[in-house]
Protein backbone atom coordinates (compact mmCIF):
# COMPACT_ATOMS: atom_id res chain seq x y z
CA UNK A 1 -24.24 -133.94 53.34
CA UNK A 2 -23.73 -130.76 54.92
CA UNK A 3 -21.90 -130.57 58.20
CA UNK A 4 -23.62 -129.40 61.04
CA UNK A 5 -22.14 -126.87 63.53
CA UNK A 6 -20.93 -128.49 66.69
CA UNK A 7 -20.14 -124.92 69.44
CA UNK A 8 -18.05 -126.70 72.06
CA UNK A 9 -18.73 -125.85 75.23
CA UNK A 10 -17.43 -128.07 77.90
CA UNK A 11 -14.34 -126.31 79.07
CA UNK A 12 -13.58 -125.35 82.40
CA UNK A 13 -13.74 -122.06 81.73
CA UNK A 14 -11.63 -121.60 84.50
CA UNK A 15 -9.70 -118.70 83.11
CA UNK A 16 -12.88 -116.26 83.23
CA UNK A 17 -14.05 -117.64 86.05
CA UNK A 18 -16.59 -120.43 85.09
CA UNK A 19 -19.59 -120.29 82.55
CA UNK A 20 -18.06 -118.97 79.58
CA UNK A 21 -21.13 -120.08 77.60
CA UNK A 22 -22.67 -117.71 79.94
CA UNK A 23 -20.65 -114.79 80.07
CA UNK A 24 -22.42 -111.52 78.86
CA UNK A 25 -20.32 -109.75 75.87
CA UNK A 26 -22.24 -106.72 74.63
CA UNK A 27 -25.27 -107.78 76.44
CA UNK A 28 -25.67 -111.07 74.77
CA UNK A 29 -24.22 -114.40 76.01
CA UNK A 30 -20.53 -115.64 74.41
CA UNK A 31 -22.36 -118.40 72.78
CA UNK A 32 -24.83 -116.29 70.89
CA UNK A 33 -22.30 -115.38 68.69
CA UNK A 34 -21.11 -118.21 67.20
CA UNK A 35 -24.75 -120.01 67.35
CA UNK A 36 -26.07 -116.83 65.52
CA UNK A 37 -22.97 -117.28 62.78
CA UNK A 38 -24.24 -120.81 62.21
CA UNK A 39 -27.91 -120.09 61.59
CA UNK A 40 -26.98 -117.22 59.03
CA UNK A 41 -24.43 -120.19 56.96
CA UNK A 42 -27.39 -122.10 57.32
CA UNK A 43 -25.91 -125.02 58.92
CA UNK A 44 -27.66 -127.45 61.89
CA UNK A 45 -26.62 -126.08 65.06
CA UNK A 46 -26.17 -128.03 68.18
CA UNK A 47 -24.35 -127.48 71.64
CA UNK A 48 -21.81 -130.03 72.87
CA UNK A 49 -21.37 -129.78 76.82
CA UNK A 50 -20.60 -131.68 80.01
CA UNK A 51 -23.40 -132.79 81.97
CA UNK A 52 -22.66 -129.96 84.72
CA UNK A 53 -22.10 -127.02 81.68
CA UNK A 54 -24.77 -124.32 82.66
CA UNK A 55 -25.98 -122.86 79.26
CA UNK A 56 -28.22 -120.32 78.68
CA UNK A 57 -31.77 -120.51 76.90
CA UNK A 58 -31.47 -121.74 73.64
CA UNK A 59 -33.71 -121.68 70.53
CA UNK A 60 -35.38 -124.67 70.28
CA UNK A 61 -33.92 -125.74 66.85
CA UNK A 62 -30.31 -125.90 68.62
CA UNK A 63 -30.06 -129.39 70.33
CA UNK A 64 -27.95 -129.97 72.80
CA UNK A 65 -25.65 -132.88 73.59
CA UNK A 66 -23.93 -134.20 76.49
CA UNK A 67 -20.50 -135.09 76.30
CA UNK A 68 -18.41 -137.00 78.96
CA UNK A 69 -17.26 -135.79 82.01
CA UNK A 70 -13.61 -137.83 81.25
CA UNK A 71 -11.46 -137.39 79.59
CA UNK A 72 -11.24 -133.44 79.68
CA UNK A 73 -9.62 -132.71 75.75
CA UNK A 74 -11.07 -130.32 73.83
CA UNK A 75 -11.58 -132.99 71.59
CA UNK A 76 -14.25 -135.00 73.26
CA UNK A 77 -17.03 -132.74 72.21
CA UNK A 78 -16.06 -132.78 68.47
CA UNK A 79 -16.06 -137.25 69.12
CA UNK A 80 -19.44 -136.59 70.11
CA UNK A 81 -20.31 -134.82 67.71
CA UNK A 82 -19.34 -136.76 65.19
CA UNK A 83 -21.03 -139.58 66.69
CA UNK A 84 -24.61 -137.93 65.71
CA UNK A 85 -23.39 -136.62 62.26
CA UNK A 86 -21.23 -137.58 59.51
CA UNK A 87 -19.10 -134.00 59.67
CA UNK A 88 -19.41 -131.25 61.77
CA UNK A 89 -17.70 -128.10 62.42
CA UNK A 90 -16.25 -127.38 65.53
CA UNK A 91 -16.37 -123.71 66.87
CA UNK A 92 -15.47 -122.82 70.34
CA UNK A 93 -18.23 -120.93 72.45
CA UNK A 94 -15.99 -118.20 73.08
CA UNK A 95 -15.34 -117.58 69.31
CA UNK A 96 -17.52 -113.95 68.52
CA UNK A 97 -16.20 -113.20 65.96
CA UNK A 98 -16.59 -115.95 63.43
CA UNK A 99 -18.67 -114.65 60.54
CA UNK A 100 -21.56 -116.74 58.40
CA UNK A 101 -18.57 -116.14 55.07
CA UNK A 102 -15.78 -118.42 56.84
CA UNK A 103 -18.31 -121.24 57.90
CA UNK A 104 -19.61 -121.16 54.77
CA UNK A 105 -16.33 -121.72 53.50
CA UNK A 106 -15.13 -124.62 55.65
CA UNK A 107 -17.71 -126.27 55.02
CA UNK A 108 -17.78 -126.30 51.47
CA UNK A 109 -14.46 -128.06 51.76
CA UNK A 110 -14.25 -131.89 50.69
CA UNK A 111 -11.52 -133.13 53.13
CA UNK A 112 -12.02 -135.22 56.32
CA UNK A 113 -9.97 -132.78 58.46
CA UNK A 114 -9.52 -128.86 57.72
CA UNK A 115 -9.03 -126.03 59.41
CA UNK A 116 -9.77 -122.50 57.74
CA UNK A 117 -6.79 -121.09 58.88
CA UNK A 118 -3.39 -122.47 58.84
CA UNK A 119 -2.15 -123.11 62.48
CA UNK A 120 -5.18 -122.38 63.91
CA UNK A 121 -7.20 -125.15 65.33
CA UNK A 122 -10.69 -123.98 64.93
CA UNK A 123 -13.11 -123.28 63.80
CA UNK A 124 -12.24 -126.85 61.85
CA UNK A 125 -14.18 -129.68 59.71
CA UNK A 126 -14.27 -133.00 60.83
CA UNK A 127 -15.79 -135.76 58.93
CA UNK A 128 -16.04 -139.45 60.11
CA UNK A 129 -12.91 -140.52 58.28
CA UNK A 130 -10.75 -138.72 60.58
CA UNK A 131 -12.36 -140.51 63.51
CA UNK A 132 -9.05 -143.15 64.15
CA UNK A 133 -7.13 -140.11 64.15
CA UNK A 134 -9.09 -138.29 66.47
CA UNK A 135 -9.44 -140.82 68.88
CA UNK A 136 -5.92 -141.66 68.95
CA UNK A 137 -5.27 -138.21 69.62
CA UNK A 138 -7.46 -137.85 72.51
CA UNK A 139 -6.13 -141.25 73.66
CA UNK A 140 -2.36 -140.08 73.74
CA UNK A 141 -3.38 -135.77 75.09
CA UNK A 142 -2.37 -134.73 72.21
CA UNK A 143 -3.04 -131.08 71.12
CA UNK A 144 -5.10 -129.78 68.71
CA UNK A 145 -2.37 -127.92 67.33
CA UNK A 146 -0.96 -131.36 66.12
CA UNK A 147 -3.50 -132.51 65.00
CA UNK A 148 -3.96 -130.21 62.26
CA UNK A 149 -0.46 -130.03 61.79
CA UNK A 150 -0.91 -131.32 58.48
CA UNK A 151 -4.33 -130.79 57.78
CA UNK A 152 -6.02 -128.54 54.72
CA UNK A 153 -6.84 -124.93 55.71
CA UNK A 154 -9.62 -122.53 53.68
CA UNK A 155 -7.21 -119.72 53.98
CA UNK A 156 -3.56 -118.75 54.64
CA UNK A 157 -3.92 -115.98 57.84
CA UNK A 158 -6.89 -114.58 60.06
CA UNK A 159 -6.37 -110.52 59.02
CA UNK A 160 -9.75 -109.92 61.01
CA UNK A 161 -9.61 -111.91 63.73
CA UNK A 162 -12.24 -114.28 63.17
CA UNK A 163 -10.69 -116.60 65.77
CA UNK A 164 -10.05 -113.96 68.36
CA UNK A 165 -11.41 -116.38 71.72
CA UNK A 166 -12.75 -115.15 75.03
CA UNK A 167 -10.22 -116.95 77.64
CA UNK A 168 -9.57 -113.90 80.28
CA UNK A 169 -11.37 -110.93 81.50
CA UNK A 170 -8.81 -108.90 79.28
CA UNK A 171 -10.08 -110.94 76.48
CA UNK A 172 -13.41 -109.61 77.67
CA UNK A 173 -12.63 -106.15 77.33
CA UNK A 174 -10.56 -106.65 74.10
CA UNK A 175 -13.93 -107.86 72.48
CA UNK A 176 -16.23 -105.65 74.28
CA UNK A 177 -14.25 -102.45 72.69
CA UNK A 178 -13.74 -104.07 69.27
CA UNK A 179 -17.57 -104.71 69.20
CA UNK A 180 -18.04 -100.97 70.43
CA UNK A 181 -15.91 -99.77 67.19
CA UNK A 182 -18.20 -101.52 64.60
């Protein structure tokens, strides 16, 4: 079964000031970009937020579900998740520059944790095998980093910067120009 794509979006946000789901990057929110990735692999697509998460409208094949308030570990969302499908990928909200290709990609991959790039925690594939591990992991605060410490990855480095996240204002600009360039 094909993994459905899980955009995490119960962080703080704290670092741009709230709402990152919300924040306006070229005139579309942050979390257009990697829901609009998604469609074009042709994977499910559903939100995972906090109760409190303010989202913007969504189309009305993306679903969204509600992840606990506690504990806060980026983690949680991908647990529930996983506890609506058998593998999902996760992909941060702030991620704009993840293509349909790399998706595509992870998930094709048979393993019940990967990563598509080595030492970067997402976007990654979980499947319900790696659940023990997982919860452990959020159990203990343990980063994502080791978590997929060991785990397969599609390829070796990120030459494009796929993964380039939205954290900061500067982050902000950084994407705003690089989108202004294309």
């Amino acid at each position: 079964m094909d993994p459905c794509a899980a955009i995490l979006a119960g962080g703080a946000g704290s670092r741009i000031g709230g709402d990152k789901a919300l924040v306006a990057l070229a005139g579309r929110p942050l979390i257009a970009y990697p829901l609009a990735a998604a469609e074009h692999a042709g994977l499910t697509r559903v939100v995972v937020a906090k109760a409190d998460t303010r989202l913007p409208p969504l189309p009305a094949t993306v679903a969204v579900l509600r992840e606990p308030d506690e504990p806060r570990h980026p983690l949680l969302g991908v647990l529930t998740a996983l506890a609506a499908f058998p593998a999902v990928i996760a992909i941060p909200c702030d991620m704009p520059f993840i293509d349909d290709d790399a998706l595509s990609e992870l998930a094709a991959m048979p393993q019940q944790l990967a990563t598509l790039y080595a030492g970067e925690p997402f976007p990654s594939l979980y499947r319900r095998g790696a659940l023990p591990a997982l919860r452990a992991a959020v159990a203990s605060n343990r980063s994502l980093r080791s978590v997929h410490a060991h785990s397969a990855w599609a390829r070796a480095s990120d030459p494009a910067g796929l993964t380039f996240s939205v954290n900061t204002l500067e982050d902000l600009a950084a994407a705003a120009q690089r989108l202004s360039r294309r």
